[in-house]
N, C-alpha and C. Protein backbone atom coordinates (compact mmCIF):
# COMPACT_ATOMS: atom_id res chain seq x y z
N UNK A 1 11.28 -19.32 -6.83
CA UNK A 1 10.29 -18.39 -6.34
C UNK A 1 10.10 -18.56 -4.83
N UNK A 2 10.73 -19.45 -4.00
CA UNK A 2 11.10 -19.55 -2.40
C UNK A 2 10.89 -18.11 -2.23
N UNK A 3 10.56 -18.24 -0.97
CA UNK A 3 10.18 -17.13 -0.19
C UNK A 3 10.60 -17.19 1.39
N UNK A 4 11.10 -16.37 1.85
CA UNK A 4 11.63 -16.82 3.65
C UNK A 4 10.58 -16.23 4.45
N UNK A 5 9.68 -16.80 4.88
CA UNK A 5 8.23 -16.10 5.28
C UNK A 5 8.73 -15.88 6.83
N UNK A 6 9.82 -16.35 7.05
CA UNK A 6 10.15 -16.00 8.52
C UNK A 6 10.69 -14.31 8.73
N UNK A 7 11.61 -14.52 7.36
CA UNK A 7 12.06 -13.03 6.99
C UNK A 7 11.10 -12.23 6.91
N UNK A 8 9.92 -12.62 6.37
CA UNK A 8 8.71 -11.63 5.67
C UNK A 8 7.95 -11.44 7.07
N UNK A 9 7.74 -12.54 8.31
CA UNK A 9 6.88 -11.79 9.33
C UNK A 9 7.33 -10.97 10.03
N UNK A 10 9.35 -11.31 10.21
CA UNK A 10 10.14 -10.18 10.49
C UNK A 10 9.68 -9.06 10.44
N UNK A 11 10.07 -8.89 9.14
CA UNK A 11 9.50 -7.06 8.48
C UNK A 11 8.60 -6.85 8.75
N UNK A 12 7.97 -7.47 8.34
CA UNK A 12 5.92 -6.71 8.87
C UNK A 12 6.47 -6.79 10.09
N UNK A 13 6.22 -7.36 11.28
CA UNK A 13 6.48 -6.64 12.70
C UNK A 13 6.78 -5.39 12.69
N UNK A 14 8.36 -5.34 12.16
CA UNK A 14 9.12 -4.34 12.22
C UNK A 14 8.50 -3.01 11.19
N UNK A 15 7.61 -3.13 9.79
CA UNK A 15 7.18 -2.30 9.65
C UNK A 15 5.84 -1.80 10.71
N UNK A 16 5.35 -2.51 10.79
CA UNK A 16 4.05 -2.21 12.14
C UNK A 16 3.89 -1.26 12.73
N UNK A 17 5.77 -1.26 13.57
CA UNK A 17 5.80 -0.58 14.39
C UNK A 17 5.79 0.61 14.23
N UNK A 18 6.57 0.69 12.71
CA UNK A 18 7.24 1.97 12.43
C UNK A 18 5.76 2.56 12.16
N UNK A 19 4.52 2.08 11.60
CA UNK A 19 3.10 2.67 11.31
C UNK A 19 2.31 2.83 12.71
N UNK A 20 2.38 1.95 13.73
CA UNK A 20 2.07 2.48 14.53
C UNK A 20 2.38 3.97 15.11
N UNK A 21 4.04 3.86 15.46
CA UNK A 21 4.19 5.53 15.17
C UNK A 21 4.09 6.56 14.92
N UNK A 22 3.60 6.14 13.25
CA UNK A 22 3.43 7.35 12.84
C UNK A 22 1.65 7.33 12.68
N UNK A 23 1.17 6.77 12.75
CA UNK A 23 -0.32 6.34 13.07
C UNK A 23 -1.01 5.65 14.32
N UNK A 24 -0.78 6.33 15.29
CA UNK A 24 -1.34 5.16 16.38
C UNK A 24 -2.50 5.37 16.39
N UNK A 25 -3.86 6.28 16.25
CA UNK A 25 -4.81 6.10 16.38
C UNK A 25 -5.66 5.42 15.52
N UNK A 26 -5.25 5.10 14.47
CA UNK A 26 -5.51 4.65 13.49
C UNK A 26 -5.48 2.72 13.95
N UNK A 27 -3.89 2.99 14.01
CA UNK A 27 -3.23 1.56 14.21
C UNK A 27 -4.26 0.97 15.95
N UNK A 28 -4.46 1.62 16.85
CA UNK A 28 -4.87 1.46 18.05
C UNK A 28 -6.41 1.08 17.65
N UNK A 29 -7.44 1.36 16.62
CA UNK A 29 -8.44 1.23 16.20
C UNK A 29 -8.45 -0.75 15.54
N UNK A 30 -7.46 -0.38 14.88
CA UNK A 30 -7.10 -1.73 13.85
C UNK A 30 -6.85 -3.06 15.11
N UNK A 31 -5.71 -2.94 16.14
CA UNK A 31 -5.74 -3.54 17.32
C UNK A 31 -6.90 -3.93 17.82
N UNK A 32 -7.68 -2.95 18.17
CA UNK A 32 -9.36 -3.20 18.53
C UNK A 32 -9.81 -3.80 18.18
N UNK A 33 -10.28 -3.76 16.54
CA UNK A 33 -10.88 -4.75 15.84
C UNK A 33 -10.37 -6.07 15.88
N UNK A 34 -8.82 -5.90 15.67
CA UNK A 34 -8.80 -7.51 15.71
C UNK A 34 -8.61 -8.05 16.88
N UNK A 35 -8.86 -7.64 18.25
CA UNK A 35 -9.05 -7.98 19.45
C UNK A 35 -10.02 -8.69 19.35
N UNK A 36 -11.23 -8.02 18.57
CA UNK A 36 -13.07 -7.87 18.90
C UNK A 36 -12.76 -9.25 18.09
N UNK A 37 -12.44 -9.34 16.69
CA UNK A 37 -12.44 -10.35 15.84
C UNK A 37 -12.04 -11.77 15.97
N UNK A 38 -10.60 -11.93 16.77
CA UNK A 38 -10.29 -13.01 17.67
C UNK A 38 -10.84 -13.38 19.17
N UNK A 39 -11.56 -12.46 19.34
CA UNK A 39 -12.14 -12.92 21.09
C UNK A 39 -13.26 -14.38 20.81
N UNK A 40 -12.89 -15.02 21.94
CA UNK A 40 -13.42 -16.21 22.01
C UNK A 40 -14.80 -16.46 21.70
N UNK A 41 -15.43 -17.23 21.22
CA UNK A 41 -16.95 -17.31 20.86
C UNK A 41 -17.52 -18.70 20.44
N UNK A 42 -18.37 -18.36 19.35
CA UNK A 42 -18.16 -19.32 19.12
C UNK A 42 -17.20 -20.66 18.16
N UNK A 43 -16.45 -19.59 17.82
CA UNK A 43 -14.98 -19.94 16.89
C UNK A 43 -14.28 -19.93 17.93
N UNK A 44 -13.47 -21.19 17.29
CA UNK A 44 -11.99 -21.05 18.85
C UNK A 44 -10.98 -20.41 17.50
N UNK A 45 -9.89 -19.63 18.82
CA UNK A 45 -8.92 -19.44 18.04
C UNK A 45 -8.11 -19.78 17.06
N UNK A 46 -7.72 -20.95 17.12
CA UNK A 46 -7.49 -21.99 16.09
C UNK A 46 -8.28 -22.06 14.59
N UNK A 47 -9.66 -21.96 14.53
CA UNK A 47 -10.38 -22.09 13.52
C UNK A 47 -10.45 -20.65 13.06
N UNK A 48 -10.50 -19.44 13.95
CA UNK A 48 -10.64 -18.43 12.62
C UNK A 48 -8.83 -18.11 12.31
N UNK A 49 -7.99 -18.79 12.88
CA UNK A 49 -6.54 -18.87 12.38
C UNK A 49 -6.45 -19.62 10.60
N UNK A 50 -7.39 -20.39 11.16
CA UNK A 50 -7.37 -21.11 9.69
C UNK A 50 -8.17 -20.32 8.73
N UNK A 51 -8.97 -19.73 9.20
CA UNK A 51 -10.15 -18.65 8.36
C UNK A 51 -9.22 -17.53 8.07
N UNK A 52 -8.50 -16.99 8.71
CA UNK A 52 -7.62 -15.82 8.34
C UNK A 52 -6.35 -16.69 6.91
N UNK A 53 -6.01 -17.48 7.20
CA UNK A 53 -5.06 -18.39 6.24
C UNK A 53 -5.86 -18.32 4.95
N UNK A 54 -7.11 -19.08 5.00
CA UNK A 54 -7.93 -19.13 4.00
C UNK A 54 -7.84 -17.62 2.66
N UNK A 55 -8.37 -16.69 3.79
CA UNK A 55 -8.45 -15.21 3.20
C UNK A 55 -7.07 -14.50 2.60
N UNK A 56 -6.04 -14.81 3.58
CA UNK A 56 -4.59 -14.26 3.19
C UNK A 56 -4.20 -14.93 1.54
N UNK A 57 -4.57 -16.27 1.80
CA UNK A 57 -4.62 -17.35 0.22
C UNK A 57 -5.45 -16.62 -0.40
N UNK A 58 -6.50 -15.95 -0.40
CA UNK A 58 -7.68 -15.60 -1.77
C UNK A 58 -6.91 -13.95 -1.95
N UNK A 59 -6.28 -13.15 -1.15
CA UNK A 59 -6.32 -11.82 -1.41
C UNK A 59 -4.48 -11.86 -1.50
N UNK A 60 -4.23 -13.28 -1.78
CA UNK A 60 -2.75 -13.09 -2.01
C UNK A 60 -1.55 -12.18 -1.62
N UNK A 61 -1.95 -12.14 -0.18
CA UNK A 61 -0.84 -11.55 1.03
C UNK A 61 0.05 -12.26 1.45
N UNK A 62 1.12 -11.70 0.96
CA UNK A 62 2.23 -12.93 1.97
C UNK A 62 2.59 -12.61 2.92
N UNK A 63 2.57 -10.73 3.42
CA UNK A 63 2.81 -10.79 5.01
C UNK A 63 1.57 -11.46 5.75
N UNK A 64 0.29 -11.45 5.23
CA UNK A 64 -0.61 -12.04 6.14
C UNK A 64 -0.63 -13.43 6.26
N UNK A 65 -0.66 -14.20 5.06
CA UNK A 65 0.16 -15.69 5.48
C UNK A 65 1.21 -15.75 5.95
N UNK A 66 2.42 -14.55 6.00
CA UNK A 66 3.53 -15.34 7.23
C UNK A 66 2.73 -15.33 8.94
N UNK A 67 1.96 -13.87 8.73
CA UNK A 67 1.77 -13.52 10.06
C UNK A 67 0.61 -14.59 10.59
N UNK A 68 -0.65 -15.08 10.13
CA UNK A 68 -0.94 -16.02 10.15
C UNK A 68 -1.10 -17.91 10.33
N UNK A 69 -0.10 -17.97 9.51
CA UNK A 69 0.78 -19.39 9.62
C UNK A 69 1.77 -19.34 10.66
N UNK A 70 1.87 -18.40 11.20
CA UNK A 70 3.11 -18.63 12.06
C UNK A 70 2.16 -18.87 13.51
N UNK A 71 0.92 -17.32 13.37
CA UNK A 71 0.04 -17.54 14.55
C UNK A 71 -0.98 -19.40 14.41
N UNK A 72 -0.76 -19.70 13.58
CA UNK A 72 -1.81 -21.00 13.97
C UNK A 72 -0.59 -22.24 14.44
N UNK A 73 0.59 -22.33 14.10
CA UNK A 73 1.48 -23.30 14.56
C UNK A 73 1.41 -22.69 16.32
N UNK A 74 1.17 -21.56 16.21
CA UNK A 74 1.00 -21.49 17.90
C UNK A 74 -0.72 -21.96 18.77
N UNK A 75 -1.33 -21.80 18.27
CA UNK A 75 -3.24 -22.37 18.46
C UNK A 75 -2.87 -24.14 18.05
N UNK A 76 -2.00 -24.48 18.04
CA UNK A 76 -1.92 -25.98 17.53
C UNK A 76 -2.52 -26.51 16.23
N UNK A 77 -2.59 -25.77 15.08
CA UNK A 77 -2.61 -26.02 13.91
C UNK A 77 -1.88 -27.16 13.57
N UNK A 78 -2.22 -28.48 12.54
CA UNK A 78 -1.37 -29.30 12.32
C UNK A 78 -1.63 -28.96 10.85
N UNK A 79 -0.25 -30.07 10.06
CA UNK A 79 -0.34 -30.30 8.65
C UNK A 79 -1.60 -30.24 8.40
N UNK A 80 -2.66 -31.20 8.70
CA UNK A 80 -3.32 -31.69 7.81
C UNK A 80 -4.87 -30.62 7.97
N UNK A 81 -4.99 -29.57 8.48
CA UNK A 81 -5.74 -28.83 8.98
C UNK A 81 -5.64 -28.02 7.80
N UNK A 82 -3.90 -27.66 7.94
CA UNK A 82 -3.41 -26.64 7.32
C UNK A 82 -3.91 -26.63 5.40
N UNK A 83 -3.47 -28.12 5.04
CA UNK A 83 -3.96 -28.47 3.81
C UNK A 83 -5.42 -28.55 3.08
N UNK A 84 -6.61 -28.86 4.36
CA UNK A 84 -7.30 -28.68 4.46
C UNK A 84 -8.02 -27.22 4.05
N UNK A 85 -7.87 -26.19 5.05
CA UNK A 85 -7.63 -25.19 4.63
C UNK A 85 -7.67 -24.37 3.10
N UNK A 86 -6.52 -24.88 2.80
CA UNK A 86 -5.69 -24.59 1.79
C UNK A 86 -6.68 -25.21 0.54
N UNK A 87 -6.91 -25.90 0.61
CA UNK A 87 -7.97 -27.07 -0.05
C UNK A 87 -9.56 -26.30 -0.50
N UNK A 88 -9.73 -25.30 0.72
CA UNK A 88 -10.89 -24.72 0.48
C UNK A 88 -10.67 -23.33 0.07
N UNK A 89 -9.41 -22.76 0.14
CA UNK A 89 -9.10 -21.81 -0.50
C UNK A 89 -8.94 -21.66 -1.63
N UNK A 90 -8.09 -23.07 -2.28
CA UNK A 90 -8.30 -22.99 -3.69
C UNK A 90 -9.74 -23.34 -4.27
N UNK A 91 -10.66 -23.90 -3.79
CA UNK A 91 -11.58 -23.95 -4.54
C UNK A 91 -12.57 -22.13 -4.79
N UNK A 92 -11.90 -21.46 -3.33
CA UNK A 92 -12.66 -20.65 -3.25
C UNK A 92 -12.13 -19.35 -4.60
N UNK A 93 -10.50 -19.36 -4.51
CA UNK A 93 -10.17 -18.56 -5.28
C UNK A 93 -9.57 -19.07 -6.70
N UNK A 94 -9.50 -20.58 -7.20
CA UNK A 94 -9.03 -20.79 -8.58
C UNK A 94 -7.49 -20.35 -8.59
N UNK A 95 -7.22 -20.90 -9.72
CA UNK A 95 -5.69 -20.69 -10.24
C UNK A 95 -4.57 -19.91 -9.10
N UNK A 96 -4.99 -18.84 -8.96
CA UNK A 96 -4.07 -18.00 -8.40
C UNK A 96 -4.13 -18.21 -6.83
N UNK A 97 -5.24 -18.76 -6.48
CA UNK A 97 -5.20 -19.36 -5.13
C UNK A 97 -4.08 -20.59 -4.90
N UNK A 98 -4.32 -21.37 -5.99
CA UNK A 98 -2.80 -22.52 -6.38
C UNK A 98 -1.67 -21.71 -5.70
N UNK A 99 -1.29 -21.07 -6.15
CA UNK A 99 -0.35 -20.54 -6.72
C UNK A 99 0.18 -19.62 -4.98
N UNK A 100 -0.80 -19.33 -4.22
CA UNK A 100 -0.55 -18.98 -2.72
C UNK A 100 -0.50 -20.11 -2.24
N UNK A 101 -1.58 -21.00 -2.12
CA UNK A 101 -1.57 -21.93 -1.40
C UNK A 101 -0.51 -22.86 -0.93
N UNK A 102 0.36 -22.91 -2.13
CA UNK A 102 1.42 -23.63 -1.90
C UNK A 102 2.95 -23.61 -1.45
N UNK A 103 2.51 -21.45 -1.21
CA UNK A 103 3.26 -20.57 -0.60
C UNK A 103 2.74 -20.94 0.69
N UNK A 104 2.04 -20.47 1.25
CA UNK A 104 1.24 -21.01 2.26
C UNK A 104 1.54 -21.92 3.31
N UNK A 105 1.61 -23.15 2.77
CA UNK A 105 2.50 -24.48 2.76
C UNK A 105 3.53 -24.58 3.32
N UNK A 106 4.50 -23.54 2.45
CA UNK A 106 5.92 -23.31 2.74
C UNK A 106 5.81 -22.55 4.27
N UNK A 107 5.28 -21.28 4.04
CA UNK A 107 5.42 -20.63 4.95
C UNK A 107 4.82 -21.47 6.28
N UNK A 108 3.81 -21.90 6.73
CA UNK A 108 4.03 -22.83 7.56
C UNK A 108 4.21 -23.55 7.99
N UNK A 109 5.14 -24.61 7.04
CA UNK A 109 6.27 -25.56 7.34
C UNK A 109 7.35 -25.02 7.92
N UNK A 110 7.97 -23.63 7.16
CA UNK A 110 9.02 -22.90 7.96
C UNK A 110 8.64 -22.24 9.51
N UNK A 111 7.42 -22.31 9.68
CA UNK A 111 7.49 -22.35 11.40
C UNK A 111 6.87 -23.13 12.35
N UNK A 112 7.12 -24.66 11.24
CA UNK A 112 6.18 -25.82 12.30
C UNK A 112 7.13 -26.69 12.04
N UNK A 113 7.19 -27.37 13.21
CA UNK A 113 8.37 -28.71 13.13
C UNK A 113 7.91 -29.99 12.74
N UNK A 114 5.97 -29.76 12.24
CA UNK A 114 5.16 -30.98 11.35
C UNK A 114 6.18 -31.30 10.43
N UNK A 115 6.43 -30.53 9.34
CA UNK A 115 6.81 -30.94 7.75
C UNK A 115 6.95 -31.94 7.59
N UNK A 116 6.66 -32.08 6.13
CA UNK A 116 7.02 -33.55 5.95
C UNK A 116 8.54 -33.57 5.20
């Protein structure tokens, strides 16, 4: 059940674009928000990286955990943050949170040179 989450943030990029296209005002709105949503505060970037991880784990997205996990190995996310995380996701979502979480895992091991 491997998954190449590098492949998977691929595509989403590459679909993105193609929706931007054909939706930019839409898509240019969505940009906004998550401008407004990541701007500095009192969350640093890093922590709502992990808050977005959290959520991608409960609503069982795997383009949003690639796109995610890939953005927190860049905010300096480590392993043990990451597990952490992951830790409060499953409690938040049960079974099927397992069951991302450890996708999750994968996917940001495949773009962090932590792994164990």
């Amino acid at each position: 059940m491997a998954k190449d989450y590098k492949e998977i943030a691929a595509d989403l990029t590459s679909s993105m674009g193609r929706l931007q296209k054909g939706i930019p005002d839409t898509m240019k709105g969505f940009a906004a928000m998550g401008a407004a949503a990541k701007a500095s505060g009192a969350l640093d970037a890093k922590t709502k990286e992990l808050i977005a991880i959290a959520i991608a784990v409960a609503v069982r997205c795997d383009g949003c955990i690639a796109a995610h996990t890939k953005a927190a190995e860049k905010y300096g996310v480590d392993r043990e943050e990451i597990l952490e995380t992951l830790s409060m996701a499953v409690y938040m979502g049960g079974g099927p949170s397992v069951v991302y979480a450890s996708q999750a895992l994968d996917s940001f091991d495949a773009f962090s040179t932590q792994s164990d």
